[in-house]
ModelCIF file with pLDDT and N, C-alpha, C, O atoms, coordinates in Angstrom:
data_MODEL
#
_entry.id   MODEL 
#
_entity.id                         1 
_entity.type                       polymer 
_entity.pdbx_number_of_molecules   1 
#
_entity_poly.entity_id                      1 
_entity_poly.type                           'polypeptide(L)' 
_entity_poly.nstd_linkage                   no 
_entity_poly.nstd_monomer                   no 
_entity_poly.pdbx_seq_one_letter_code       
;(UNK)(UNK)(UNK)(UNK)(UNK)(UNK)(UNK)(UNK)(UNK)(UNK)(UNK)(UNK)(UNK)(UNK)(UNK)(UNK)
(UNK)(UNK)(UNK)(UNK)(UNK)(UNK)(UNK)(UNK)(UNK)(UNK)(UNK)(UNK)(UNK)(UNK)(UNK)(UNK)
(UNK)
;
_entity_poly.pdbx_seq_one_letter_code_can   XXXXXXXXXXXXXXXXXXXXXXXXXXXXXXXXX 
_entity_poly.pdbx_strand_id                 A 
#
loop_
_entity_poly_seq.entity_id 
_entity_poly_seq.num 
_entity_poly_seq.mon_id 
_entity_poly_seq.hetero 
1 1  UNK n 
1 2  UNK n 
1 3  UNK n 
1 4  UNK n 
1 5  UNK n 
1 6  UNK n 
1 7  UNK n 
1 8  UNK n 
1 9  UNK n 
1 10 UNK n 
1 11 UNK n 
1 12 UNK n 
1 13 UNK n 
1 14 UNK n 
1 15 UNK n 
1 16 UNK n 
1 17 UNK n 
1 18 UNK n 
1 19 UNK n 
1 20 UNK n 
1 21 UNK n 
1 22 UNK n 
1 23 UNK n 
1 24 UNK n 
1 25 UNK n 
1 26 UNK n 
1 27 UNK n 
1 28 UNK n 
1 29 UNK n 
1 30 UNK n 
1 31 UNK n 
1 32 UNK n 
1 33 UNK n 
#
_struct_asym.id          A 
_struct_asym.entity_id   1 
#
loop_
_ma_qa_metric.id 
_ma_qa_metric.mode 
_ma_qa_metric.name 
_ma_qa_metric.software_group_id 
_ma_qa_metric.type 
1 global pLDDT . pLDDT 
2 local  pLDDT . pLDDT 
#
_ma_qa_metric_global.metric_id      1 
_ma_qa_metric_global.metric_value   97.52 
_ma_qa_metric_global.model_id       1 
_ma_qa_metric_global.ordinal_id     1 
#
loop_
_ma_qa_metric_local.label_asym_id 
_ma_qa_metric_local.label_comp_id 
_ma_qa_metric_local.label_seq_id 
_ma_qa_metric_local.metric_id 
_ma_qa_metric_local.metric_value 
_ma_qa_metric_local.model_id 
_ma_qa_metric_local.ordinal_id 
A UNK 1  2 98.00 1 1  
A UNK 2  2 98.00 1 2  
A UNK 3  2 98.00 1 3  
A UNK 4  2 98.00 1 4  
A UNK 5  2 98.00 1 5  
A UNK 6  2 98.00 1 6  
A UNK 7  2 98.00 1 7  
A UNK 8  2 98.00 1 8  
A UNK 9  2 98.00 1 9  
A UNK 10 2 98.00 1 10 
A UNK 11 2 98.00 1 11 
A UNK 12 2 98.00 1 12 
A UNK 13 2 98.00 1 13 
A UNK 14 2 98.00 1 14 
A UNK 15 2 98.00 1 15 
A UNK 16 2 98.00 1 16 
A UNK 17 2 98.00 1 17 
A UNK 18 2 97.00 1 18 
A UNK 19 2 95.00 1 19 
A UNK 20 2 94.00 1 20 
A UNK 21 2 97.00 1 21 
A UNK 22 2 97.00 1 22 
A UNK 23 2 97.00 1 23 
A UNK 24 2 97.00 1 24 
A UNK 25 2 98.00 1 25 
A UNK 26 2 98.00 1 26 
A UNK 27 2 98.00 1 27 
A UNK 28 2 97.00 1 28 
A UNK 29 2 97.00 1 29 
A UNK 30 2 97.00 1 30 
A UNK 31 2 97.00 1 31 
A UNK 32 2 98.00 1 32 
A UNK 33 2 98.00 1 33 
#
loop_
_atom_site.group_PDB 
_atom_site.id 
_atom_site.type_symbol 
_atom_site.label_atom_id 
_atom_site.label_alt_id 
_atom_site.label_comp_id 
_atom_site.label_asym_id 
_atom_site.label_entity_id 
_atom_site.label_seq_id 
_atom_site.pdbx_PDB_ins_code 
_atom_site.Cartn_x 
_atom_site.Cartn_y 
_atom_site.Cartn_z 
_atom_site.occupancy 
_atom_site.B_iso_or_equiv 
_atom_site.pdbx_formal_charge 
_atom_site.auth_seq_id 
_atom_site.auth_comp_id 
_atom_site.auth_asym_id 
_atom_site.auth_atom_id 
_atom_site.pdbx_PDB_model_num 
ATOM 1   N N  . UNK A 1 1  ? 0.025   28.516 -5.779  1.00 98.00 ? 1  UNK A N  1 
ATOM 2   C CA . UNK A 1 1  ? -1.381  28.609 -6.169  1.00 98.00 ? 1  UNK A CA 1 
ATOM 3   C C  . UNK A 1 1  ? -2.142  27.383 -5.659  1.00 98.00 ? 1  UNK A C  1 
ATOM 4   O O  . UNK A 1 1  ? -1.908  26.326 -6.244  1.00 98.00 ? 1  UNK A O  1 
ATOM 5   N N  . UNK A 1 2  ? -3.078  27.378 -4.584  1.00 98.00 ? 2  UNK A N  1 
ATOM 6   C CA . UNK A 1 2  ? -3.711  26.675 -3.981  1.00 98.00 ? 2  UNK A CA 1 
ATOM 7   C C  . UNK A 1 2  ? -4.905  25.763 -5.255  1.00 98.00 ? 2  UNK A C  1 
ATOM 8   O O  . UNK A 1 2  ? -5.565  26.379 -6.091  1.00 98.00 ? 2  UNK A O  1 
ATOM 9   N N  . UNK A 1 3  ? -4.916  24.616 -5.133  1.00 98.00 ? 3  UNK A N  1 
ATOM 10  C CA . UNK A 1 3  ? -5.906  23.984 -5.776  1.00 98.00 ? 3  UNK A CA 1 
ATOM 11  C C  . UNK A 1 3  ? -7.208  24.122 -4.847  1.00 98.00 ? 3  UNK A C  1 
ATOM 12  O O  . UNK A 1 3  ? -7.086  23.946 -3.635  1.00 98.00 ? 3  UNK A O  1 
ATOM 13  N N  . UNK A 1 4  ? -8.379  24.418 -5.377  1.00 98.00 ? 4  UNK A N  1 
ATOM 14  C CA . UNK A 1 4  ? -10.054 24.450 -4.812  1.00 98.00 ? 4  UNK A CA 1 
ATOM 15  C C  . UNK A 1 4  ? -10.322 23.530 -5.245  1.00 98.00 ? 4  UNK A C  1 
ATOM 16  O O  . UNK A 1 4  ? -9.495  23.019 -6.001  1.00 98.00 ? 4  UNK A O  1 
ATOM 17  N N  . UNK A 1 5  ? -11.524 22.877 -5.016  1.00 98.00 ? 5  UNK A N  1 
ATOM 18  C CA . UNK A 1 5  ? -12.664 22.152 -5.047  1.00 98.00 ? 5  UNK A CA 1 
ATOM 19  C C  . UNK A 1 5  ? -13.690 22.499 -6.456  1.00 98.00 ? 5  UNK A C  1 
ATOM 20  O O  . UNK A 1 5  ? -14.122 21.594 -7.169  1.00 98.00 ? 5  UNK A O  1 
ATOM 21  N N  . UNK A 1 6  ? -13.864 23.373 -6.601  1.00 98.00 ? 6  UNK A N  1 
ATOM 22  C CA . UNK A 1 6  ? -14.642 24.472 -7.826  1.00 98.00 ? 6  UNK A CA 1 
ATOM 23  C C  . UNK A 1 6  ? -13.500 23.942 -8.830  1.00 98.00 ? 6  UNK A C  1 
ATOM 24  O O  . UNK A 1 6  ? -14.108 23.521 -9.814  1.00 98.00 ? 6  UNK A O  1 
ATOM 25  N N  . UNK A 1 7  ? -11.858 23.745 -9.054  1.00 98.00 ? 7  UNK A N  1 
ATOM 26  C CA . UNK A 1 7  ? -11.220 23.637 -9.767  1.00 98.00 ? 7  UNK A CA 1 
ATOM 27  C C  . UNK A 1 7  ? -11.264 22.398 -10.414 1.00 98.00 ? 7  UNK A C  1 
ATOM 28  O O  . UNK A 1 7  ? -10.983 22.192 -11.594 1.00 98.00 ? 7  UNK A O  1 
ATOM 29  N N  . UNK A 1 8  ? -11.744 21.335 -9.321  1.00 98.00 ? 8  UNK A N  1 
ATOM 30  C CA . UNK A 1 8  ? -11.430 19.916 -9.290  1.00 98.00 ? 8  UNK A CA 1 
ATOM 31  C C  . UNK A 1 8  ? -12.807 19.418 -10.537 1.00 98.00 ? 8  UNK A C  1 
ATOM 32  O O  . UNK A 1 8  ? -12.766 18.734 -11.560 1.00 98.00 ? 8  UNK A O  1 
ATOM 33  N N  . UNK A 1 9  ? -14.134 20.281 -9.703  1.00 98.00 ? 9  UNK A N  1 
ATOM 34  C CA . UNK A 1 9  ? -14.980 19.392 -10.724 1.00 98.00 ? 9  UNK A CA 1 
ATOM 35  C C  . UNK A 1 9  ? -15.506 21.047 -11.980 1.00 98.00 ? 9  UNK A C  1 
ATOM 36  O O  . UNK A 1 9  ? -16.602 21.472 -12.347 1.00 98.00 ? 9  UNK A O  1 
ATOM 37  N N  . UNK A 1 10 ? -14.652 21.317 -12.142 1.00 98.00 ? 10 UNK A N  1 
ATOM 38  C CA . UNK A 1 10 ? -14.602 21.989 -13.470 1.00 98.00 ? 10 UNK A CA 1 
ATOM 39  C C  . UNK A 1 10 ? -13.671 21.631 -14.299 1.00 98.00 ? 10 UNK A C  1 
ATOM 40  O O  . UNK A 1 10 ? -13.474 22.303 -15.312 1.00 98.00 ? 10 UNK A O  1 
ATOM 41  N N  . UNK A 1 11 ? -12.833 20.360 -13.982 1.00 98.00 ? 11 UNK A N  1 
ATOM 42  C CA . UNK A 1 11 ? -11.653 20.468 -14.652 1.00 98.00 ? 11 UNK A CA 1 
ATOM 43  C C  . UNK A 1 11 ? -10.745 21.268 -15.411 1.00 98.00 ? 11 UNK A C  1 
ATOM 44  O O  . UNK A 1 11 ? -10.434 21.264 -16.602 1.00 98.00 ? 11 UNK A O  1 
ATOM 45  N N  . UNK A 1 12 ? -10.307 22.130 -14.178 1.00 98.00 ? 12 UNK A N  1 
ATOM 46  C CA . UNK A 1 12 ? -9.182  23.857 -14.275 1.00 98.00 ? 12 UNK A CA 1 
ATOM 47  C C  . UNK A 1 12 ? -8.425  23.393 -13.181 1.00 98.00 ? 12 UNK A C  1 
ATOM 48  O O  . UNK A 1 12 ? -8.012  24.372 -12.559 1.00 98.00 ? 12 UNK A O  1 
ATOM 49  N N  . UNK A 1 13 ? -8.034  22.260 -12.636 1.00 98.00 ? 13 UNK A N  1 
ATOM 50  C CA . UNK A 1 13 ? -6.790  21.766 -11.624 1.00 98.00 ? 13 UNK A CA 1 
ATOM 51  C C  . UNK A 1 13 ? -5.411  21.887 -12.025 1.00 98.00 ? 13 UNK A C  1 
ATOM 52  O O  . UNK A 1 13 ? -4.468  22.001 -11.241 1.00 98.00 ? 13 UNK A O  1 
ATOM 53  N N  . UNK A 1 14 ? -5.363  21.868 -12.842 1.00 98.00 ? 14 UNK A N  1 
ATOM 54  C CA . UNK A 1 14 ? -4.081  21.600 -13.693 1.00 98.00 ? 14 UNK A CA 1 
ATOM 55  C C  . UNK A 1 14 ? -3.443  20.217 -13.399 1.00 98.00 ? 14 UNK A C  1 
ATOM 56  O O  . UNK A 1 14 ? -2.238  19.972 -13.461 1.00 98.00 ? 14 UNK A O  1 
ATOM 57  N N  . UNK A 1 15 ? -4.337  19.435 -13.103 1.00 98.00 ? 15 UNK A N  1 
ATOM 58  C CA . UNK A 1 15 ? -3.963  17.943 -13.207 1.00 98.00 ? 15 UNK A CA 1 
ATOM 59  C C  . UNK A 1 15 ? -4.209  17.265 -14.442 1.00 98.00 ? 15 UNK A C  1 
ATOM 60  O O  . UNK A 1 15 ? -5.235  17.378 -15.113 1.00 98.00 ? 15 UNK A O  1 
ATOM 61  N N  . UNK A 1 16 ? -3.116  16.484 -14.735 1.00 98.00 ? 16 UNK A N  1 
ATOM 62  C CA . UNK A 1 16 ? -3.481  15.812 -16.198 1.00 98.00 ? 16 UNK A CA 1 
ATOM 63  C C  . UNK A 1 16 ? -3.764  14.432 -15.761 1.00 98.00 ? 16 UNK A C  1 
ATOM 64  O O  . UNK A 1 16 ? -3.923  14.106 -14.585 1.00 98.00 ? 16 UNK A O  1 
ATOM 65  N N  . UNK A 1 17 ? -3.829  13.474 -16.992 1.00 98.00 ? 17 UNK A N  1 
ATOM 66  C CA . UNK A 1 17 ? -3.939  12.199 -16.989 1.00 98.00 ? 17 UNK A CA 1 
ATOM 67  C C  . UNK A 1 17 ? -2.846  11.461 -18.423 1.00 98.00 ? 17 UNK A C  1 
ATOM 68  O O  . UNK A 1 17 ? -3.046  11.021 -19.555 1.00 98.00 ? 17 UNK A O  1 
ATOM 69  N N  . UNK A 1 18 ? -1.618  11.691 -17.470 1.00 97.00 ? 18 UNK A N  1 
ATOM 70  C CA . UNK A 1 18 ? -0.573  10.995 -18.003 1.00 97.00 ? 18 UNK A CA 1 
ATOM 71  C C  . UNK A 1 18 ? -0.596  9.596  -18.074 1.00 97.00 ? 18 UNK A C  1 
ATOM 72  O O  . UNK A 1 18 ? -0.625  8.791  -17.143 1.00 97.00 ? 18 UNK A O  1 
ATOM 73  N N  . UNK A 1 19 ? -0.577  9.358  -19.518 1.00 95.00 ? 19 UNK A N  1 
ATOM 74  C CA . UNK A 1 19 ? -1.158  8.289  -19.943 1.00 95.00 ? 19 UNK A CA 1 
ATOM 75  C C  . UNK A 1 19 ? -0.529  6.679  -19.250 1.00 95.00 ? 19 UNK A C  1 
ATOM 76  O O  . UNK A 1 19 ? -1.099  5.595  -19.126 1.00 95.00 ? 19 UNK A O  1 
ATOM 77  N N  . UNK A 1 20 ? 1.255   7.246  -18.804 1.00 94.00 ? 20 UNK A N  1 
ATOM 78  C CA . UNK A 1 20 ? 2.054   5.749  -18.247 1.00 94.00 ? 20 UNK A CA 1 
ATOM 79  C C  . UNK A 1 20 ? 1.615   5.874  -17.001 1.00 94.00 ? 20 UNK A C  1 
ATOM 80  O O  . UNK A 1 20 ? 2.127   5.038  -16.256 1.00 94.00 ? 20 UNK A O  1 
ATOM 81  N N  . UNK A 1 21 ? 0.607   6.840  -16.308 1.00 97.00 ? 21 UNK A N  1 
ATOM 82  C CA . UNK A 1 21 ? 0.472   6.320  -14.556 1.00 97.00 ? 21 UNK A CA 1 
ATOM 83  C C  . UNK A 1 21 ? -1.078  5.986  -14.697 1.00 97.00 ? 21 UNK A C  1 
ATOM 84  O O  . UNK A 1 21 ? -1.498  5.143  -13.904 1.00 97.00 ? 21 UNK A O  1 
ATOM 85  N N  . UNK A 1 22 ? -2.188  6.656  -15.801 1.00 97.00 ? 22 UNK A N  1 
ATOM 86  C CA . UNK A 1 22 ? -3.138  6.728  -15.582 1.00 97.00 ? 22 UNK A CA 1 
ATOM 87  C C  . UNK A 1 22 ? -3.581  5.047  -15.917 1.00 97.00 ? 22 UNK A C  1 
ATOM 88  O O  . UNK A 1 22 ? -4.566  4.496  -15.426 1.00 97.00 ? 22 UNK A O  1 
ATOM 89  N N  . UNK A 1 23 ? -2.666  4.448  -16.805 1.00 97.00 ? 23 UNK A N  1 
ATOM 90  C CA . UNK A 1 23 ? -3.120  3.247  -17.610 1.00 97.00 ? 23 UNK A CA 1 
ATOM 91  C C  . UNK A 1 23 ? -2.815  2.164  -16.014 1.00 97.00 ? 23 UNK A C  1 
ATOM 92  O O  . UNK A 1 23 ? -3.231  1.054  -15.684 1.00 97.00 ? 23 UNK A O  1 
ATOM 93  N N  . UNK A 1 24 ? -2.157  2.889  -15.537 1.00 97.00 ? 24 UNK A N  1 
ATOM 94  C CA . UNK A 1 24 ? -1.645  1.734  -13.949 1.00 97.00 ? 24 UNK A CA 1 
ATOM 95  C C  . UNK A 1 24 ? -3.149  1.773  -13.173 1.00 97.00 ? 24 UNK A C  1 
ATOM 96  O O  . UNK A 1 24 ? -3.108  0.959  -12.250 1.00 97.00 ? 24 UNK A O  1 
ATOM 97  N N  . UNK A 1 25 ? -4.459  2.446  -13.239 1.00 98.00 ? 25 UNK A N  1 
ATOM 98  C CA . UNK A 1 25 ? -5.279  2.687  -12.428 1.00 98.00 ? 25 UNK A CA 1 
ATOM 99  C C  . UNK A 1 25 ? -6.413  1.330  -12.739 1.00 98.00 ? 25 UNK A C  1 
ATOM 100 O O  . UNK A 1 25 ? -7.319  0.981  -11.982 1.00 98.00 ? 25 UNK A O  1 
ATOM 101 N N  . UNK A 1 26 ? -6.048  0.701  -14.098 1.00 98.00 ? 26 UNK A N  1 
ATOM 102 C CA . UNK A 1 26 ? -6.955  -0.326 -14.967 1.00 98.00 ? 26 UNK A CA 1 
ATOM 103 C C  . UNK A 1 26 ? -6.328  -1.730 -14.225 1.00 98.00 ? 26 UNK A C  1 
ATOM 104 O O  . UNK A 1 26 ? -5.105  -1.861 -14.273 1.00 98.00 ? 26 UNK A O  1 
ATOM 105 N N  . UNK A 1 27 ? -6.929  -2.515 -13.713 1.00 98.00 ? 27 UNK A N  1 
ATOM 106 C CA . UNK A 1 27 ? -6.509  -3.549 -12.783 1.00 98.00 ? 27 UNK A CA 1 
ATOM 107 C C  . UNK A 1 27 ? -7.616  -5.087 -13.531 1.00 98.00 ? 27 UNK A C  1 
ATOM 108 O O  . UNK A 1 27 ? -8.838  -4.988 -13.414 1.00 98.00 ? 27 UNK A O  1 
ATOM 109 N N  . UNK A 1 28 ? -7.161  -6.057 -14.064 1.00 97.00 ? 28 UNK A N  1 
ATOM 110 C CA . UNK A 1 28 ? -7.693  -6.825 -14.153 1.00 97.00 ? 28 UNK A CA 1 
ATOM 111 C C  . UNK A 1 28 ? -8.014  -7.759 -13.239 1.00 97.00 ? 28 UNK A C  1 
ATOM 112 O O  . UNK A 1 28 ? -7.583  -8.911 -13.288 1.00 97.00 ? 28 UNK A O  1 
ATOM 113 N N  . UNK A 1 29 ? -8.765  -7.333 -12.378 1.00 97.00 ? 29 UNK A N  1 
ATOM 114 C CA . UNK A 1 29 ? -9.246  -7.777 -10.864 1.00 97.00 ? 29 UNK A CA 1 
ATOM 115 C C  . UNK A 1 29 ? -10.616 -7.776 -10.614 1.00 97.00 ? 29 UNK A C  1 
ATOM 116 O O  . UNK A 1 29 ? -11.123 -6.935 -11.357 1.00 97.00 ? 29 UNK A O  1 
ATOM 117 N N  . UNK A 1 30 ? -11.516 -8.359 -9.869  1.00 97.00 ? 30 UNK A N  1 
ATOM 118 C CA . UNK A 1 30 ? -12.460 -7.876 -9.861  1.00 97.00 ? 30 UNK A CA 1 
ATOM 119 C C  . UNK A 1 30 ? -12.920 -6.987 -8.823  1.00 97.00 ? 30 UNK A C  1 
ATOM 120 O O  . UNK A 1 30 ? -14.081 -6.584 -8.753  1.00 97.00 ? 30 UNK A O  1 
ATOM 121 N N  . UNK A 1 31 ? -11.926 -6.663 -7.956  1.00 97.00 ? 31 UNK A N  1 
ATOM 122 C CA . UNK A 1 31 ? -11.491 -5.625 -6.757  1.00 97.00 ? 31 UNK A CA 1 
ATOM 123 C C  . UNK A 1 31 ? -10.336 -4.837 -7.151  1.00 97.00 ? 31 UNK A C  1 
ATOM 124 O O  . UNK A 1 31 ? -9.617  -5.764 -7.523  1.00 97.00 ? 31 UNK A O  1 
ATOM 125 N N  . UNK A 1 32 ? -9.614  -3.743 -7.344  1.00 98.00 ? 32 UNK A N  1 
ATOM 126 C CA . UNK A 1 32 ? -8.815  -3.400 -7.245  1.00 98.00 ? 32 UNK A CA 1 
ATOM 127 C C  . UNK A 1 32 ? -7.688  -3.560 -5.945  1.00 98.00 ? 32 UNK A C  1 
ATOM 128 O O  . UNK A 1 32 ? -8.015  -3.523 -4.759  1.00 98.00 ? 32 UNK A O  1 
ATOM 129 N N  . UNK A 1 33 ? -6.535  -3.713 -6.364  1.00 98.00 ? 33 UNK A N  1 
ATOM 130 C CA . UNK A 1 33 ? -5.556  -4.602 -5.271  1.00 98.00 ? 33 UNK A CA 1 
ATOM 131 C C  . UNK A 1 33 ? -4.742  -3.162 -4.628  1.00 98.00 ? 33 UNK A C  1 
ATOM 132 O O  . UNK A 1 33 ? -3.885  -3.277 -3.752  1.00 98.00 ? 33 UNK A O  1 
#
């Protein structure tokens, strides 16, 4: 089952936001490294 674009910003991707990879995206930087 192909992911669309229409899926992405309706949030119906079936992508989650698992909390031990999503918390890796928070960078105390003032650039992300």
């Amino acid at each position: 089952k192909a992911i669309t674009i229409r899926q992405l910003v309706t949030h119906t991707s079936g992508i989650l936001d698992n909390e031990a990879g999503y918390q890796k995206a928070y960078q105390n930087e003032k650039k992300p490294t």
